[in-house]
Protein backbone atom coordinates (compact mmCIF):
# COMPACT_ATOMS: atom_id res chain seq x y z
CA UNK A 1 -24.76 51.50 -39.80
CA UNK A 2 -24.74 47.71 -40.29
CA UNK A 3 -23.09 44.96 -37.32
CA UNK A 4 -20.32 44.69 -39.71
CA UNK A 5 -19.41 48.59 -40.31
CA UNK A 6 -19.81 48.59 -36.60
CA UNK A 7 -17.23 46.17 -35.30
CA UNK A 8 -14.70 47.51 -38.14
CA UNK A 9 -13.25 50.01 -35.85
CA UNK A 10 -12.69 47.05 -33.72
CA UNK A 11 -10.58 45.13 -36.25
CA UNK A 12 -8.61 48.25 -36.46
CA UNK A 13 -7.97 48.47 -32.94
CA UNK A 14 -7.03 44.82 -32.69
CA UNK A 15 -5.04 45.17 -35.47
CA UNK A 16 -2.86 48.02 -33.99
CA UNK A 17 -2.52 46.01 -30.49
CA UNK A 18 -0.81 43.54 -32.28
CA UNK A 19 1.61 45.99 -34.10
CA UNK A 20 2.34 46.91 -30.11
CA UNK A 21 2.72 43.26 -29.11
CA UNK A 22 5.14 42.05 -31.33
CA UNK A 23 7.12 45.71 -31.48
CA UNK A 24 6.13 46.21 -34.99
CA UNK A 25 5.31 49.41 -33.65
CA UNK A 26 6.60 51.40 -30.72
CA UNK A 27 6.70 54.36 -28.28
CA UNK A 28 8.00 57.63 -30.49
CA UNK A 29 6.81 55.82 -34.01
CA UNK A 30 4.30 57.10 -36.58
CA UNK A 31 1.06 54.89 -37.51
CA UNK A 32 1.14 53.46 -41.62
CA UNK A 33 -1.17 55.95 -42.98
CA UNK A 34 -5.21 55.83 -43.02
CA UNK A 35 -5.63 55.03 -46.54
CA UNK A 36 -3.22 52.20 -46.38
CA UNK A 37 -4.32 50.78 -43.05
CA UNK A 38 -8.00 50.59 -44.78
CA UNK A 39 -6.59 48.74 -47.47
CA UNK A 40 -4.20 46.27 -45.47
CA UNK A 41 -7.72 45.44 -43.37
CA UNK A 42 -10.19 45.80 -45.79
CA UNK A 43 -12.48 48.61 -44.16
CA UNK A 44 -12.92 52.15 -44.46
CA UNK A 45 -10.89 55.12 -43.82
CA UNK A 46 -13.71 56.10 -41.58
CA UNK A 47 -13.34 53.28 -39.74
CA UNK A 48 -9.56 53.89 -39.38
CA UNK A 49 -10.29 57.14 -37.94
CA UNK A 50 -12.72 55.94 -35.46
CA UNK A 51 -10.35 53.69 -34.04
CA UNK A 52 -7.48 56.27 -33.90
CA UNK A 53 -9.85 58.64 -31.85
CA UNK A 54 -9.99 55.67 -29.55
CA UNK A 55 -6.40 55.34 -29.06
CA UNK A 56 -5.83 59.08 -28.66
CA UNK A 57 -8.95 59.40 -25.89
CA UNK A 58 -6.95 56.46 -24.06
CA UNK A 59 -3.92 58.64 -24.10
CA UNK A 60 -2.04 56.10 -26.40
CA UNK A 61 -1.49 58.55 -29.90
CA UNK A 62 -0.39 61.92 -29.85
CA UNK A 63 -2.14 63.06 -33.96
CA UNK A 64 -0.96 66.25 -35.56
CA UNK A 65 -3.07 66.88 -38.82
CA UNK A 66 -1.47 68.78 -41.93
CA UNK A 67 1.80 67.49 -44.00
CA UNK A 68 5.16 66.89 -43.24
CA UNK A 69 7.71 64.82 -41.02
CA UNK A 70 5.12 65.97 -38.06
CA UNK A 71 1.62 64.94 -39.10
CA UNK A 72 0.44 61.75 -38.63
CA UNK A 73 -0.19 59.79 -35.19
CA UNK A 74 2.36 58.64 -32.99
CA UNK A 75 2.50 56.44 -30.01
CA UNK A 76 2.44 58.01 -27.17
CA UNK A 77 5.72 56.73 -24.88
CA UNK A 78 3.79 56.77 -21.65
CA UNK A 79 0.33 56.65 -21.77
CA UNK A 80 -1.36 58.08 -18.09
CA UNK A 81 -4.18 59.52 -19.46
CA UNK A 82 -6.89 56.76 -20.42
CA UNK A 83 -6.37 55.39 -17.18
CA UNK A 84 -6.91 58.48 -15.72
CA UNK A 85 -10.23 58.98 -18.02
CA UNK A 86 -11.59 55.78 -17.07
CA UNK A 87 -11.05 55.73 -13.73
CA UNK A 88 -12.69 59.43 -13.38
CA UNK A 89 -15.98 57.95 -15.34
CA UNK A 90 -16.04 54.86 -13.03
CA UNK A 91 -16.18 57.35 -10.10
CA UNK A 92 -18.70 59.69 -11.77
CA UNK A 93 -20.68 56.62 -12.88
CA UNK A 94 -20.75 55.06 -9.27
CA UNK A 95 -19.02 52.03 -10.23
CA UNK A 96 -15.71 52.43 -7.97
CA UNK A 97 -16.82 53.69 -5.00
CA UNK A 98 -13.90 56.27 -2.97
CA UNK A 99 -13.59 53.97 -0.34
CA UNK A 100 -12.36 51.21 -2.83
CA UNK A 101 -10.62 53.78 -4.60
CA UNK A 102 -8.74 55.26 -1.45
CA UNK A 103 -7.83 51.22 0.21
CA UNK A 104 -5.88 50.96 -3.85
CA UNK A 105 -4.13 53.92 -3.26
CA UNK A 106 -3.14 52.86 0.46
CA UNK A 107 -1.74 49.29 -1.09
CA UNK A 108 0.13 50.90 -4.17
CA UNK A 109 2.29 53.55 -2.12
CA UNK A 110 3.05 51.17 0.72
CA UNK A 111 4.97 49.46 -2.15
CA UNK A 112 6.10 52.52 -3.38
CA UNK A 113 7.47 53.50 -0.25
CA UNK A 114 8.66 50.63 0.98
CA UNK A 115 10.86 49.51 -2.13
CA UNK A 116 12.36 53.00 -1.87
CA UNK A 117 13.45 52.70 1.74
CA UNK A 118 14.92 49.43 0.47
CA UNK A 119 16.79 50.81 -2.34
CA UNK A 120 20.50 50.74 -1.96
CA UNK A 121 22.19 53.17 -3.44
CA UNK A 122 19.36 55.73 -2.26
CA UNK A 123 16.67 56.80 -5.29
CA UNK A 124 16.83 60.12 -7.00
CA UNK A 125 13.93 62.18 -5.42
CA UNK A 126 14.96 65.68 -7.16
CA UNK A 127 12.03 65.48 -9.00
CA UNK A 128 9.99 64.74 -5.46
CA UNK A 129 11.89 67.33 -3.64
CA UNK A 130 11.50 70.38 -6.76
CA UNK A 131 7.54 69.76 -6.72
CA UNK A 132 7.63 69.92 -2.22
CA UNK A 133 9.81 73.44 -2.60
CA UNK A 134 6.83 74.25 -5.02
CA UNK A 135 4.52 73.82 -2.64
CA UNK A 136 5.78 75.70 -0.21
CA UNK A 137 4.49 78.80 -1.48
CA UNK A 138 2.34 80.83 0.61
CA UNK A 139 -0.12 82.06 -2.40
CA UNK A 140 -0.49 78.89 -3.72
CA UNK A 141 -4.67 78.42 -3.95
CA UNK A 142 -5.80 75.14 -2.47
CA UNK A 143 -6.69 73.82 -6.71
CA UNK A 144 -2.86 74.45 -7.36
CA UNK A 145 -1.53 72.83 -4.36
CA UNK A 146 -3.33 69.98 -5.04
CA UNK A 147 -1.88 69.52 -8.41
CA UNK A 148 1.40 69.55 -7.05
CA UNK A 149 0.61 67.11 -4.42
CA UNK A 150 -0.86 65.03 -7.20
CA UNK A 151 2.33 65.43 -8.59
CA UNK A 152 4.55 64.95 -5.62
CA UNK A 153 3.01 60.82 -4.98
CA UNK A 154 3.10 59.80 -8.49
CA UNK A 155 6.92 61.39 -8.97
CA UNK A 156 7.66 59.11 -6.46
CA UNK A 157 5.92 56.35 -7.77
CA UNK A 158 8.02 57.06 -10.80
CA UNK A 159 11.44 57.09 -8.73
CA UNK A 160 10.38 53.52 -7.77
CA UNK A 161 10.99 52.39 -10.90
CA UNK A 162 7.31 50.81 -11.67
CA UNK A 163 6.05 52.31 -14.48
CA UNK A 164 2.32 50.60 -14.01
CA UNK A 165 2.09 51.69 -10.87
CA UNK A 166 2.42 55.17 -11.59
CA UNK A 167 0.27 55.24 -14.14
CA UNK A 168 -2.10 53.55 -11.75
CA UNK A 169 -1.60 56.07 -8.94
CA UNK A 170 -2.23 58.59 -11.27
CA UNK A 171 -5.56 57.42 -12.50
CA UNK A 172 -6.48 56.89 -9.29
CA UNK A 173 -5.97 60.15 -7.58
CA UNK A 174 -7.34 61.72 -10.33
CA UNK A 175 -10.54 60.19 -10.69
CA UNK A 176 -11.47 61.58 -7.38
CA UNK A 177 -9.67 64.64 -7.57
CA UNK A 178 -12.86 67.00 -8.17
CA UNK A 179 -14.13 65.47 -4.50
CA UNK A 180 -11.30 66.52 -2.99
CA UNK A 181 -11.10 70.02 -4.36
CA UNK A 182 -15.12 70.61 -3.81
CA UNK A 183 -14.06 69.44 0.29
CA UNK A 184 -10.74 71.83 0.52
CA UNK A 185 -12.83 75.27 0.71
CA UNK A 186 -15.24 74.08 4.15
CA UNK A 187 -11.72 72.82 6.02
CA UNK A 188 -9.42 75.00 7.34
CA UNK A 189 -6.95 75.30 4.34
CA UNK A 190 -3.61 77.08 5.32
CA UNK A 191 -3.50 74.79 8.59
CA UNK A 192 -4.59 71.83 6.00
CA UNK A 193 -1.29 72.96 4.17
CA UNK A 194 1.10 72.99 6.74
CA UNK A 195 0.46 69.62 7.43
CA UNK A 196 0.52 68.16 4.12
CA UNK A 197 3.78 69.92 3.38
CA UNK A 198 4.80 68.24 6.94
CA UNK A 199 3.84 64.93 6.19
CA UNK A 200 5.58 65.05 2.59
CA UNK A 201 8.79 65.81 3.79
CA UNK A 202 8.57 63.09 6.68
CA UNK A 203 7.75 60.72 3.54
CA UNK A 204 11.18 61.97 1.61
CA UNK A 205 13.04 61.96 5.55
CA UNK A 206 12.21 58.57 5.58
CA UNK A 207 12.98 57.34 2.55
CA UNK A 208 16.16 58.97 2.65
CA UNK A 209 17.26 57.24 6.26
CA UNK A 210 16.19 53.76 4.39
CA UNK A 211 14.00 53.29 7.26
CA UNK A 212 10.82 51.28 5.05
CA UNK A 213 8.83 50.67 7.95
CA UNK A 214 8.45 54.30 9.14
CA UNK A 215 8.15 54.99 5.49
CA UNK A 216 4.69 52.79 5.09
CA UNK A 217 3.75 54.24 8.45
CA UNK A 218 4.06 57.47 7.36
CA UNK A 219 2.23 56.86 3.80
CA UNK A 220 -0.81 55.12 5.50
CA UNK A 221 -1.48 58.00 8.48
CA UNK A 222 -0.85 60.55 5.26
CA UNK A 223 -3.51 59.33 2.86
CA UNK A 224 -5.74 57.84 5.73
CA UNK A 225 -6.16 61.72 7.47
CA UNK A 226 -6.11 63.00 3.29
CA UNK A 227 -9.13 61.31 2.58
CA UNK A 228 -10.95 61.07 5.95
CA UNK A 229 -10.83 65.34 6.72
CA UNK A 230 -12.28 65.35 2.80
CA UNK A 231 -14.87 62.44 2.88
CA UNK A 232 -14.80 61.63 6.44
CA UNK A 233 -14.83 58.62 8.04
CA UNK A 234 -17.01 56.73 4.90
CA UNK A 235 -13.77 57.16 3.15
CA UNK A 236 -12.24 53.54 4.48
């Protein structure tokens, strides 16, 4: 393959980043097709493809192959997962060390919490509050109660109202996810549980009474003891 067939993918990508800037294209909408995307750039239909396969590893395009009203690629309306793929190699790669990793996570939901203590009229936690009543089950496996605790932080993220951040808490507690789950098994789970499920509800208590300081008090002791009976104290 030559420099030129190379970078074509690139002028592709580029291209479609612009269609995003200036709204030509949008969250819910269809890409033009391959063939006429080659010929508006002047490249080939492979490299059209190459740079779709991009987008849709970065979580951005949502394709459906066949004909129809369906087929095609689409932007994706909120795009989680390429953050969450890169962030997850940086961690496997050595790049982002957990302790970095974990200090983000403490600075994003001290926001988080904080702006919705601050909120006036309270936030809408039902989203929060439906994945905590999940949680509560006694069978739940320590993999699945994870998920949901996963779940839990970044639905509040989202009740905050900053759609960056969430996808950024996301990312982030998944990229080091796996560490977590290969610690849960040599703790003592089901005590492990009760005080996560605890904590969580102190985090919605406090929220709800508007009180922000006991809210980023809360949010610091709850990912600081998280992280440091997982990774110990090499987490911070």
């Amino acid at each position: 393959m030559s420099s030129s067939e190379g970078r074509a993918w690139e002028q592709v990508l580029n291209h479609l980043e612009q269609m995003l800037v200036t709204g030509e294209l949008g969250p819910g909408q269809r890409l033009p097709p391959e063939r006429t995307l080659a010929a508006q750039l002047g490249v080939g239909r492979s490299s059209v493809r190459e740079a779709l396969r991009v987008m849709e590893a970065l979580g951005l395009l949502s394709t459906h192959t066949g004909s129809g009203p369906n087929a095609g690629a689409m932007i994706v309306s909120r795009p989680t997962g390429g953050m969450s793929m890169l962030m997850r190699l940086q961690v496997a790669a050595q790049n982002f060390p957990v302790s970095d990793i974990v200090r983000t996570r403490l600075v994003l939901e001290t926001e988080v919490m904080q702006t919705l203590a601050d909120r006036t009229p309270a936030p809408e936690l039902i989203q929060a509050e439906e994945l905590l009543d999940a949680m509560d089950d006694p069978e739940l496996a320590a993999p699945e109660f994870l998920v949901l605790d996963a779940q839990f932080h970044v639905a509040m993220a989202d009740a905050a109202g900053n759609l960056v951040v969430a996808a950024m808490m996301a990312g982030l507690r998944d990229s080091i996810e796996s560490y977590v789950l290969a610690g849960a098994p040599s703790t003592d789970w089901p005590m492990t549980c009760v005080r996560l499920r605890h904590e969580h509800r102190g985090l919605v208590d406090a929220v709800r009474a508007g009180d922000a300081t006991l809210a980023r008090k809360r949010i610091v002791e709850h990912i600081r003891g998280y992280y440091t009976q997982s990774f110990g104290a090499d987490a911070f």
